[in-house]
C-alpha atoms as a PDB file:
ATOM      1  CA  UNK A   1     -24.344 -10.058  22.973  1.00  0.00           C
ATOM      2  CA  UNK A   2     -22.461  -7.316  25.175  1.00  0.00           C
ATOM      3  CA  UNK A   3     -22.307  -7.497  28.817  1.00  0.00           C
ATOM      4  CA  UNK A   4     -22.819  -3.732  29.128  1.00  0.00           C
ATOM      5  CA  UNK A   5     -26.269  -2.832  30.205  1.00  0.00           C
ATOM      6  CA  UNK A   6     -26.540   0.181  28.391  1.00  0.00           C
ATOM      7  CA  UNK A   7     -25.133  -0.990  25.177  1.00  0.00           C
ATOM      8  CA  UNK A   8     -28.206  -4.329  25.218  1.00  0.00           C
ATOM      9  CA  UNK A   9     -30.692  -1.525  25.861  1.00  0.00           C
ATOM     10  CA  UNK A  10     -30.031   0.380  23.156  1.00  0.00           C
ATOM     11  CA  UNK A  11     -29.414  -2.905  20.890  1.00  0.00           C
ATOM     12  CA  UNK A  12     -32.858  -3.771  21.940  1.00  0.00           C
ATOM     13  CA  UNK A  13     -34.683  -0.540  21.752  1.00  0.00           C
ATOM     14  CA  UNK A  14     -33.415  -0.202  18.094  1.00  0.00           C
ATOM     15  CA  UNK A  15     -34.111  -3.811  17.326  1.00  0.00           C
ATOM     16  CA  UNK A  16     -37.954  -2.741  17.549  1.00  0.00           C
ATOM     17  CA  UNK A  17     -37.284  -0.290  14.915  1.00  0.00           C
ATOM     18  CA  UNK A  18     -38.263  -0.927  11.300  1.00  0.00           C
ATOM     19  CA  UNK A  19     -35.689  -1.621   8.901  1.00  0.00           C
ATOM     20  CA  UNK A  20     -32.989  -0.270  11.430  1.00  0.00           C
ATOM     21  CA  UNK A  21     -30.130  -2.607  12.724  1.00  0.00           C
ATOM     22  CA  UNK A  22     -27.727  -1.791  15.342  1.00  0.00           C
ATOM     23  CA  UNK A  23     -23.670  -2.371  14.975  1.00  0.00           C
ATOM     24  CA  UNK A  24     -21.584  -1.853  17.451  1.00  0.00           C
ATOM     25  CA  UNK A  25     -17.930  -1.468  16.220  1.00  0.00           C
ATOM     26  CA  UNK A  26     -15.348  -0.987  18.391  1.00  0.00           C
ATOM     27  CA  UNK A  27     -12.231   0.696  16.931  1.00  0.00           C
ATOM     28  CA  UNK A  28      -8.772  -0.162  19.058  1.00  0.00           C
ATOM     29  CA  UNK A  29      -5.661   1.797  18.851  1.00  0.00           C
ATOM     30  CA  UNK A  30      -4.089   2.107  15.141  1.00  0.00           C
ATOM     31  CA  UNK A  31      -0.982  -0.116  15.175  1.00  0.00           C
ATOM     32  CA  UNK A  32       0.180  -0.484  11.665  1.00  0.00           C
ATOM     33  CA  UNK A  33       2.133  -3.350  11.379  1.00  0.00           C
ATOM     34  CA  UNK A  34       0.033  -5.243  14.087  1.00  0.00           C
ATOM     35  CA  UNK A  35       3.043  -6.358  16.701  1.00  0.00           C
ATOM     36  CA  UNK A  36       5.417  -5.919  14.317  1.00  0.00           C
ATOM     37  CA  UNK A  37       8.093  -3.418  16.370  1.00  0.00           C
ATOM     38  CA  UNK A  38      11.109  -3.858  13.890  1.00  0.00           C
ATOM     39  CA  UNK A  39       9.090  -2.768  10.724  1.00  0.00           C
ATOM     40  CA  UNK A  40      11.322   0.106   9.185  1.00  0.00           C
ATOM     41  CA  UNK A  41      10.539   2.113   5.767  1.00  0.00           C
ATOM     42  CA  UNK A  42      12.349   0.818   2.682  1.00  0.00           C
ATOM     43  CA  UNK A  43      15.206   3.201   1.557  1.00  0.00           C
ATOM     44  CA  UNK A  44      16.418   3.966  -2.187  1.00  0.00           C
ATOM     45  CA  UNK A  45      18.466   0.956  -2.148  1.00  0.00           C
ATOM     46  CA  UNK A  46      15.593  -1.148  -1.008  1.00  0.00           C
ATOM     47  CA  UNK A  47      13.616  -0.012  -3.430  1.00  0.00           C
ATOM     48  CA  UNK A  48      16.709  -0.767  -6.535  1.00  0.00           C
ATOM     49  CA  UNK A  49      16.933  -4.203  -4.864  1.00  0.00           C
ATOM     50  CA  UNK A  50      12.958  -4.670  -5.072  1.00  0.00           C
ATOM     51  CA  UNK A  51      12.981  -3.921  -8.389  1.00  0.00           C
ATOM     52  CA  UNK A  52      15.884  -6.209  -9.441  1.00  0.00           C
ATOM     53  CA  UNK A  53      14.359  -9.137  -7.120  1.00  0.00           C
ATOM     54  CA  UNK A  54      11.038  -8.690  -9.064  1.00  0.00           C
ATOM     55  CA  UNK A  55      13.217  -8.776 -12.689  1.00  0.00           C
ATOM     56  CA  UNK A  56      14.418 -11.807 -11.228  1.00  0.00           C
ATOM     57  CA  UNK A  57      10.914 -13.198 -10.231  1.00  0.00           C
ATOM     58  CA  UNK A  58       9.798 -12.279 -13.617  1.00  0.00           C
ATOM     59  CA  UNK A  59      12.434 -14.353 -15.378  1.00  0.00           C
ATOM     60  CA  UNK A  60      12.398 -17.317 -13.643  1.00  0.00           C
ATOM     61  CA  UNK A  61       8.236 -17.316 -14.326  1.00  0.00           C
ATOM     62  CA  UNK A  62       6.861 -16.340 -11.126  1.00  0.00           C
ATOM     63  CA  UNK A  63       4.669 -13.989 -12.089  1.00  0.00           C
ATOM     64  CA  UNK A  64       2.635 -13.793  -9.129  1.00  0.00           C
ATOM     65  CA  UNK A  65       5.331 -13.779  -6.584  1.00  0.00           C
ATOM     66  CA  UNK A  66       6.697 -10.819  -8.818  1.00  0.00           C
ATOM     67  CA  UNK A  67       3.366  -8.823  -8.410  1.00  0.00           C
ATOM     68  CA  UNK A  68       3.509  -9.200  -4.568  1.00  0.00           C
ATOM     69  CA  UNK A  69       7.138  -8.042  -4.618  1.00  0.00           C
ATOM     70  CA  UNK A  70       6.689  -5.309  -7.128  1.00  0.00           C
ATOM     71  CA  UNK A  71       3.621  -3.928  -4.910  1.00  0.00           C
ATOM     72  CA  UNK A  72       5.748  -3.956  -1.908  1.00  0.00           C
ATOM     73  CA  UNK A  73       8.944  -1.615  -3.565  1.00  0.00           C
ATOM     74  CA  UNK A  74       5.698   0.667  -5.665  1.00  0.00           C
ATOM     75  CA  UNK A  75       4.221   1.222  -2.042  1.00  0.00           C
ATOM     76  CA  UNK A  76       7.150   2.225  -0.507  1.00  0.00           C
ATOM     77  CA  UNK A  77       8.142   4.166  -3.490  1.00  0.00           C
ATOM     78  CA  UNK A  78       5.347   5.883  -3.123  1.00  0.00           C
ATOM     79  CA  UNK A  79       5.746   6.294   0.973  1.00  0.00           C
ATOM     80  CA  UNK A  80       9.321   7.176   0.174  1.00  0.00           C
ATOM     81  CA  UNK A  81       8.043  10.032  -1.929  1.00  0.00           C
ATOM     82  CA  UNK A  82       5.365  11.520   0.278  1.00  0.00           C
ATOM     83  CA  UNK A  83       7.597  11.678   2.951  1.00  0.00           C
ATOM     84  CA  UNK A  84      10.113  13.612   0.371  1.00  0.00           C
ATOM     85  CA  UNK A  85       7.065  16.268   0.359  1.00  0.00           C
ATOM     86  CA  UNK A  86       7.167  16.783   3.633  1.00  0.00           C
ATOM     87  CA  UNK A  87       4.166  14.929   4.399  1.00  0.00           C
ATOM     88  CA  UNK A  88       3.242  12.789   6.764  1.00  0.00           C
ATOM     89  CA  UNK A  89       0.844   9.878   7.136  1.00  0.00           C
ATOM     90  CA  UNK A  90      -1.273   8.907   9.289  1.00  0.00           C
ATOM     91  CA  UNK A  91      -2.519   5.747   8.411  1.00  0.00           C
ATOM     92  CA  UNK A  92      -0.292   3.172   6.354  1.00  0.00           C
ATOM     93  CA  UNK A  93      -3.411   1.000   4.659  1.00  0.00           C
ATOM     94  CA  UNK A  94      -2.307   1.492   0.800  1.00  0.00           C
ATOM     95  CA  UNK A  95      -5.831   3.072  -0.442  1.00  0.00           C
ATOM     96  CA  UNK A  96      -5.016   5.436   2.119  1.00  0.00           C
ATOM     97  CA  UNK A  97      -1.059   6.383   1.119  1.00  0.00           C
ATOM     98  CA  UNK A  98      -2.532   6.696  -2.657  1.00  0.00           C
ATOM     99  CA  UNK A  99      -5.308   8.700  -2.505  1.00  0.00           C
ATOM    100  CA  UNK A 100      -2.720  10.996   0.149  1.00  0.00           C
ATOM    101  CA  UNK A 101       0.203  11.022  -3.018  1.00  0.00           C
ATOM    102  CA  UNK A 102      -2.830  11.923  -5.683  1.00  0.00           C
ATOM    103  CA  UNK A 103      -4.146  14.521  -3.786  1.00  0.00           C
ATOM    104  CA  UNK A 104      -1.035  16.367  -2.556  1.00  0.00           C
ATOM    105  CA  UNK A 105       0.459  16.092  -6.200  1.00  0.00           C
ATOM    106  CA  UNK A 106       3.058  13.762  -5.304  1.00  0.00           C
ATOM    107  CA  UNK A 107       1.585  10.823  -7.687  1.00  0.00           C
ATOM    108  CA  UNK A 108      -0.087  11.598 -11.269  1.00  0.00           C
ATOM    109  CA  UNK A 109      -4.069  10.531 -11.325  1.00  0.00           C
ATOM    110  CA  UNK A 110      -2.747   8.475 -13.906  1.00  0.00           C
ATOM    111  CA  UNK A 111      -0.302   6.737 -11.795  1.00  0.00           C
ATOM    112  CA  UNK A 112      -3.048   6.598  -9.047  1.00  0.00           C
ATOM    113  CA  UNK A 113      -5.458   5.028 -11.554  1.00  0.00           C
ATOM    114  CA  UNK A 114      -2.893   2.379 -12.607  1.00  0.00           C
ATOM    115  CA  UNK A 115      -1.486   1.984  -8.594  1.00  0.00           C
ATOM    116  CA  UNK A 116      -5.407   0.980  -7.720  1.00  0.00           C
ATOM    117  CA  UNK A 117      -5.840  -1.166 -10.474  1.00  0.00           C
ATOM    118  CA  UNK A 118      -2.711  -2.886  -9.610  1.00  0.00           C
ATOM    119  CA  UNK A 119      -3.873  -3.326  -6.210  1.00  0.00           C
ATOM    120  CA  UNK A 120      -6.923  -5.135  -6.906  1.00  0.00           C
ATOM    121  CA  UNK A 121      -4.761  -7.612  -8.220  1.00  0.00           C
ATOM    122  CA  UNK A 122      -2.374  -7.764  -4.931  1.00  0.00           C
ATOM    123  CA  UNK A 123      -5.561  -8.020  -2.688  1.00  0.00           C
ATOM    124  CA  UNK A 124      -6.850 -10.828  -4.046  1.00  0.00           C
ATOM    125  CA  UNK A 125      -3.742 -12.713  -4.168  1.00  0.00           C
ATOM    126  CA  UNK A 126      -2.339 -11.742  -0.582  1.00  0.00           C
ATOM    127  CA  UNK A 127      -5.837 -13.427   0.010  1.00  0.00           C
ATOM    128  CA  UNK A 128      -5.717 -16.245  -1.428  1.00  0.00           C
ATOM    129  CA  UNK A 129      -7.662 -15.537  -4.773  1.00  0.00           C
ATOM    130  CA  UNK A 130      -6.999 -15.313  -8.371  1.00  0.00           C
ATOM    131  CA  UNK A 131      -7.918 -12.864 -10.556  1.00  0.00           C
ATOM    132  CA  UNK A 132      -9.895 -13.848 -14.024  1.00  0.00           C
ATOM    133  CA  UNK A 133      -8.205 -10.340 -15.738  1.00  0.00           C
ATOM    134  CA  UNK A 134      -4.849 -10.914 -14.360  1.00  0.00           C
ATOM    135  CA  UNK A 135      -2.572  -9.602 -17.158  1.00  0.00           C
ATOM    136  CA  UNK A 136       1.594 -10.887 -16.552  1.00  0.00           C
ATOM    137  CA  UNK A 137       2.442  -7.703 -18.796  1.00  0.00           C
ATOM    138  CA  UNK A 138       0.692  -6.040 -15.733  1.00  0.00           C
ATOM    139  CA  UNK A 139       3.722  -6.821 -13.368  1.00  0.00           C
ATOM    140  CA  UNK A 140       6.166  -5.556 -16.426  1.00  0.00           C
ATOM    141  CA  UNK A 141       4.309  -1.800 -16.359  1.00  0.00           C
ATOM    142  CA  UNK A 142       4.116  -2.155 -12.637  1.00  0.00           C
ATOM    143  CA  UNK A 143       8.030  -2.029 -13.423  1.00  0.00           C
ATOM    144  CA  UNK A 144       7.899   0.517 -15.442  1.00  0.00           C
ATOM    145  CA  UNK A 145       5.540   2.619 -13.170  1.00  0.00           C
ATOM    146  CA  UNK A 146       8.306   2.370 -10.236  1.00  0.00           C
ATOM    147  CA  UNK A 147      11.475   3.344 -12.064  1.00  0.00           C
ATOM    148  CA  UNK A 148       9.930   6.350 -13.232  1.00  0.00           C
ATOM    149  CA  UNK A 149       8.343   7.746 -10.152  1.00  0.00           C
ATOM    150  CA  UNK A 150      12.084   6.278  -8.480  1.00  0.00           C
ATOM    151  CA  UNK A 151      14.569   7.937 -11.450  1.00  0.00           C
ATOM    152  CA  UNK A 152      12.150  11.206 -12.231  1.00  0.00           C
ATOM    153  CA  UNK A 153      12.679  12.414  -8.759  1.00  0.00           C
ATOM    154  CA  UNK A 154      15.927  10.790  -7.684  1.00  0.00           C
ATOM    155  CA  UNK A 155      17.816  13.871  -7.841  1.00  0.00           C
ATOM    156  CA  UNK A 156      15.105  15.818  -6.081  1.00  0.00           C
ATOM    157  CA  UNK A 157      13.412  14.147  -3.648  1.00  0.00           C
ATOM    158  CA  UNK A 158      14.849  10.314  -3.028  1.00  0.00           C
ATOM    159  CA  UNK A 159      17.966  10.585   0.048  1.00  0.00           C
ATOM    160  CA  UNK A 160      21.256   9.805  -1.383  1.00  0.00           C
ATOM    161  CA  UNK A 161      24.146   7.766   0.801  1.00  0.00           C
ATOM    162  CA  UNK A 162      26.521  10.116   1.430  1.00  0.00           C
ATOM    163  CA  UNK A 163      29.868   8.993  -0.022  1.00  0.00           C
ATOM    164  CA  UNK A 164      33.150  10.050   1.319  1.00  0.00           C
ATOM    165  CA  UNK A 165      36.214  10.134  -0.918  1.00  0.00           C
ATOM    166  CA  UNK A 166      39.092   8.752   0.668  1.00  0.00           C
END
């Protein structure tokens, strides 16, 4: 129970109500990385060297572990992307950053359809918790789903290194 007066009243004055329940949620500042200060944005090659580490994953039979990896470079893909648009986010949970790439056109609904269903997946594993539908070939089209959205707008919208001859 709260210490503020006010708050107790109205908890109790509610409480009398029928079929009424009071929740008090407090909301604190968005951080979203927690106290994470150093978190920075993949780039283009971090997203080449996720998908190569998850190839690798795959290979060696860590299916799993590849999903987890393969999430991380298809959300940043698709971060990498928005902020190609000229978008910006304002929140960085991944239901969030998807629905923001369907709606502005950035993802297909198809890819946002497949990106969710993924997802389910990734949730229950960061959480401890397997997944009775889990698919491995899943992981492979997760893949799939990242080099295309990575090479069908590489020349458009993903930041090249600048080279200098010599």
């Amino acid at each position: 129970m709260t210490k503020d007066p006010q708050i107790r009243d109205l908890a109790r004055l509610l409480h009398n109500k029928p079929n009424w329940n009071f929740e008090l949620v407090v909301v604190g500042e968005d951080t979203p990385f927690g106290s994470l200060e150093e978190a920075r944005p993949f780039k283009k090659e971090d997203i080449l060297q996720g998908i190569e580490s998850t190839e690798k994953l795959i290979e060696s039979g860590f299916i799993e572990a590849a999903l987890m990896s393969a999430w991380s470079t298809a959300e940043a893909t698709v971060r990498l992307l928005i902020e190609a648009e000229g978008l910006s986010l304002d929140r960085f949970d991944p239901p969030y950053i998807l629905m923001q790439a369907a709606t502005n056109g950035v993802i297909s609904r198809e890819d946002y359809n497949f990106l969710t269903k993924v997802m389910k997946h990734r949730n229950a594993l960061a959480h401890g918790f397997k997944t009775v539908d889990f698919d491995p070939t899943l992981v492979k089209e997760l893949i799939n789903t990242i080099k295309r959205l990575t090479q069908s707008t590489t020349e458009t919208y993903l930041p090249h290194e600048v080279v200098e001859e010599v």
